[in-house]
N, C-alpha and C. Protein backbone atom coordinates (compact mmCIF):
# COMPACT_ATOMS: atom_id res chain seq x y z
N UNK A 1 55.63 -34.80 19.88
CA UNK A 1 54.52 -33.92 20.19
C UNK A 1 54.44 -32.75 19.22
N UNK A 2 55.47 -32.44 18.94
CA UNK A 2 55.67 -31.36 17.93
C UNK A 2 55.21 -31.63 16.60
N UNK A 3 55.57 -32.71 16.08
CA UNK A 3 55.24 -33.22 14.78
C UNK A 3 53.88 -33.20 14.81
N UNK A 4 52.88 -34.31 16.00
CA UNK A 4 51.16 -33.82 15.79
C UNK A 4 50.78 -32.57 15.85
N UNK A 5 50.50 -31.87 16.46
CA UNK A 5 50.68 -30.37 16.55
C UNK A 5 50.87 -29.82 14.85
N UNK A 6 51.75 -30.23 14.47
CA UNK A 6 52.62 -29.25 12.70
C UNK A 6 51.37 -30.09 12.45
N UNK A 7 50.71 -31.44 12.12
CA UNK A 7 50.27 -32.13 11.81
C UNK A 7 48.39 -31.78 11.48
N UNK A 8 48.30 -31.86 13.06
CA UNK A 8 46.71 -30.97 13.31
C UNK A 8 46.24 -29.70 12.37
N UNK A 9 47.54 -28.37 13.08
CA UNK A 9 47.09 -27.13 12.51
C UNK A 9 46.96 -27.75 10.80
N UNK A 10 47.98 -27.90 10.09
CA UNK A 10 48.34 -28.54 8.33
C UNK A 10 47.04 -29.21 8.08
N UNK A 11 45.97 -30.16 8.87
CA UNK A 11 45.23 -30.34 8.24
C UNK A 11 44.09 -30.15 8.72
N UNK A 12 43.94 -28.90 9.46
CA UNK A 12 42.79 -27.87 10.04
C UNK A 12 42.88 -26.62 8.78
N UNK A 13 43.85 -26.51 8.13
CA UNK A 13 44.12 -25.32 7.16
C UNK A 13 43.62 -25.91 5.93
N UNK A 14 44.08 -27.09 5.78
CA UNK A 14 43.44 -27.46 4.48
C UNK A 14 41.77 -28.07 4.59
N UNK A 15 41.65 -28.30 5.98
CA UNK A 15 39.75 -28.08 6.05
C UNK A 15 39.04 -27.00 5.38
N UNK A 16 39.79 -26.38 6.39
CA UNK A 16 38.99 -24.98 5.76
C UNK A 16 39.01 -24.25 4.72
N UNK A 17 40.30 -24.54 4.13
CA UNK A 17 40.26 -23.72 2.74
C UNK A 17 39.30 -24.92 2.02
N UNK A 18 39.08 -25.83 2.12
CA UNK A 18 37.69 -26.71 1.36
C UNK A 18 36.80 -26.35 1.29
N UNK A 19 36.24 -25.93 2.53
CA UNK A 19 34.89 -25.40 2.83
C UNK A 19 34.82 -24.21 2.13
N UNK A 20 35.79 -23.34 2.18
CA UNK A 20 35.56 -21.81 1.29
C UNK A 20 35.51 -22.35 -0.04
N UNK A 21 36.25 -23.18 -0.77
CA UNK A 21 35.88 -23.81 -1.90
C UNK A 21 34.34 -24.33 -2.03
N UNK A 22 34.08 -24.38 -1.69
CA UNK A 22 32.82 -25.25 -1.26
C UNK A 22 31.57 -24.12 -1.71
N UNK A 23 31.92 -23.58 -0.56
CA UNK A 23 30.87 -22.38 -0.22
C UNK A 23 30.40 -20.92 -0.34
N UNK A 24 32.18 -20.90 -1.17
CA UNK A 24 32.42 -19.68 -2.35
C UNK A 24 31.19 -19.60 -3.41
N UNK A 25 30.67 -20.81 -3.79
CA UNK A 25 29.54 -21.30 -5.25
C UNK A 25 28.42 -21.21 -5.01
N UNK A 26 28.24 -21.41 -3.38
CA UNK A 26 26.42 -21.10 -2.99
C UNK A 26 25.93 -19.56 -2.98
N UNK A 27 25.04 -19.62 -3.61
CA UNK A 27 24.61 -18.09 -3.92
C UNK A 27 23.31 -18.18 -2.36
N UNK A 28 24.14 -17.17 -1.38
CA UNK A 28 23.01 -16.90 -0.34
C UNK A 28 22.39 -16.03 0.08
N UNK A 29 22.19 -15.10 -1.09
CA UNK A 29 21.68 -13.95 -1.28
C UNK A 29 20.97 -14.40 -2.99
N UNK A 30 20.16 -14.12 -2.96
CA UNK A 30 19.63 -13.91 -4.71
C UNK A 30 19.66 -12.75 -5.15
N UNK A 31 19.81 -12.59 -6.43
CA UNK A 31 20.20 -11.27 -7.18
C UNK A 31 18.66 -10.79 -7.34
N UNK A 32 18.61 -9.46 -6.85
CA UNK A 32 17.75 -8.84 -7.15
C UNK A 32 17.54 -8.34 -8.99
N UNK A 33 16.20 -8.41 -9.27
CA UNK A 33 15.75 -8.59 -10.74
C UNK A 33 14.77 -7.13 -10.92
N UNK A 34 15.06 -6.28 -11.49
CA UNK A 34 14.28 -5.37 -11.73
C UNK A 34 12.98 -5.87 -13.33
N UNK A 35 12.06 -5.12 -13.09
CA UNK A 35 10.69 -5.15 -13.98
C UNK A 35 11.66 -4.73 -15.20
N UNK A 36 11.60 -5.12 -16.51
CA UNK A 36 11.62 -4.44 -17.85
C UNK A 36 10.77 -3.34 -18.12
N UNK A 37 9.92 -3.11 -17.56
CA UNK A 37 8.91 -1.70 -18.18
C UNK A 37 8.28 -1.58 -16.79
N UNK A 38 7.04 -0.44 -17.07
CA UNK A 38 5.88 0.36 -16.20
C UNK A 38 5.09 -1.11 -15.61
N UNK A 39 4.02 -0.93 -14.61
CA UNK A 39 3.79 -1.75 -14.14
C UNK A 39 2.50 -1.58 -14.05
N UNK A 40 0.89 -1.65 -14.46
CA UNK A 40 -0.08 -1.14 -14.26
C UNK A 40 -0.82 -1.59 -13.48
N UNK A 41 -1.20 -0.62 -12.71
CA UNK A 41 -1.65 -0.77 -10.91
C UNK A 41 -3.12 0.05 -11.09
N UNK A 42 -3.98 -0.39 -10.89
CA UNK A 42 -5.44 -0.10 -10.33
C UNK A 42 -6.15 -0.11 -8.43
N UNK A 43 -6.16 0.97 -8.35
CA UNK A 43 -6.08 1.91 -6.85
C UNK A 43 -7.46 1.38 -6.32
N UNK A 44 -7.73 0.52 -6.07
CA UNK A 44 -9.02 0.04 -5.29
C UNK A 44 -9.86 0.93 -4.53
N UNK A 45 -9.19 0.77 -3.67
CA UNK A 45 -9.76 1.96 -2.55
C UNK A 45 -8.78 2.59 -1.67
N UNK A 46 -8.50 3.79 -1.03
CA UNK A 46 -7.45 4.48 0.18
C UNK A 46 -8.59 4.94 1.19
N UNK A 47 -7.53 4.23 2.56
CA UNK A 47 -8.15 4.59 3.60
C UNK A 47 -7.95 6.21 3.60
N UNK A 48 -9.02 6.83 4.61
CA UNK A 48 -8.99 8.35 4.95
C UNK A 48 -7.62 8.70 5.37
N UNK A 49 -7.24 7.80 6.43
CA UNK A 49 -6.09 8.06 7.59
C UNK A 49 -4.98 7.36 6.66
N UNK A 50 -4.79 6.98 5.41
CA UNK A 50 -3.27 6.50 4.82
C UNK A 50 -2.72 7.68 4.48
N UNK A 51 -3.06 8.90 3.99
CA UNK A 51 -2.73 10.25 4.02
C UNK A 51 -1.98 11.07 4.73
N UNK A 52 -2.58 11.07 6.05
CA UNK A 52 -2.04 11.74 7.66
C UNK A 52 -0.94 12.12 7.92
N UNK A 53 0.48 10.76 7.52
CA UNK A 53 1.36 11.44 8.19
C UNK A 53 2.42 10.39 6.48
N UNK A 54 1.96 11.06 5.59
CA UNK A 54 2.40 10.39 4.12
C UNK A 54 3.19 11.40 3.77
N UNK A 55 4.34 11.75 3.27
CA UNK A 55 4.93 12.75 2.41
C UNK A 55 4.28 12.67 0.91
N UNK A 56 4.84 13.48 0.38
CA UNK A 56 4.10 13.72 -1.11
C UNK A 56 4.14 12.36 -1.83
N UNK A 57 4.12 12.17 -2.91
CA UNK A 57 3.42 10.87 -3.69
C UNK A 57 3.23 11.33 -5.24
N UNK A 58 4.48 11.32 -5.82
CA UNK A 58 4.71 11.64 -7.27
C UNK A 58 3.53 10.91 -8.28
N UNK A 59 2.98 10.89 -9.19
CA UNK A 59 1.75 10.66 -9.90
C UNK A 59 2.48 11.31 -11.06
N UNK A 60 2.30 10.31 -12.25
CA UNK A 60 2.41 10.80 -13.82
C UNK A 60 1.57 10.01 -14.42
N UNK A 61 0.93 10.66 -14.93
CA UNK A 61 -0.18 10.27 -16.54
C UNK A 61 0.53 10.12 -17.79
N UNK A 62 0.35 9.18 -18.06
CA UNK A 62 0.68 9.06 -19.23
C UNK A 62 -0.30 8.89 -20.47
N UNK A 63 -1.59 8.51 -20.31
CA UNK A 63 -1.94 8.66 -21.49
C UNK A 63 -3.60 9.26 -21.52
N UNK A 64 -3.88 10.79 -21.79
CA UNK A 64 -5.67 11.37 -21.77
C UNK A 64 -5.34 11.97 -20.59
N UNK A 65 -4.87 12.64 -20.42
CA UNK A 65 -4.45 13.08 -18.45
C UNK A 65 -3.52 14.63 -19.25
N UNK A 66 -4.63 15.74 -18.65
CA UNK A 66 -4.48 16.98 -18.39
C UNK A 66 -3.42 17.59 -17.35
């Protein structure tokens, strides 16, 4: 009885260290990728009420902009 037992756990340990082998390589998260440069965005239209309860909202010109 003893021997199955040594037997079971010995090859319940080497299951699992397989599976971490295994599953160490799957990427299950994807790497987030940032833009290389600026991104140019054209402002359609803003509702009245997107304002209301907005904190400030940094704005830079870059090019003819006083």
């Amino acid at each position: 009885m003893n021997i199955d037992r040594y037997t079971k756990v010995i090859l319940t340990v080497i299951a699992f260290c397989q599976c971490i082998l295994v599953i160490r390589d799957v990427p299950i998260i994807k790497d987030a990728l940032a833009q290389s440069g600026p991104v140019h965005v054209i402002v359609d239209q803003v509702q009245s009420y997107a304002f209301q309860y907005a904190g400030p909202i940094e704005v830079r010109c870059q090019s003819g902009c006083k």
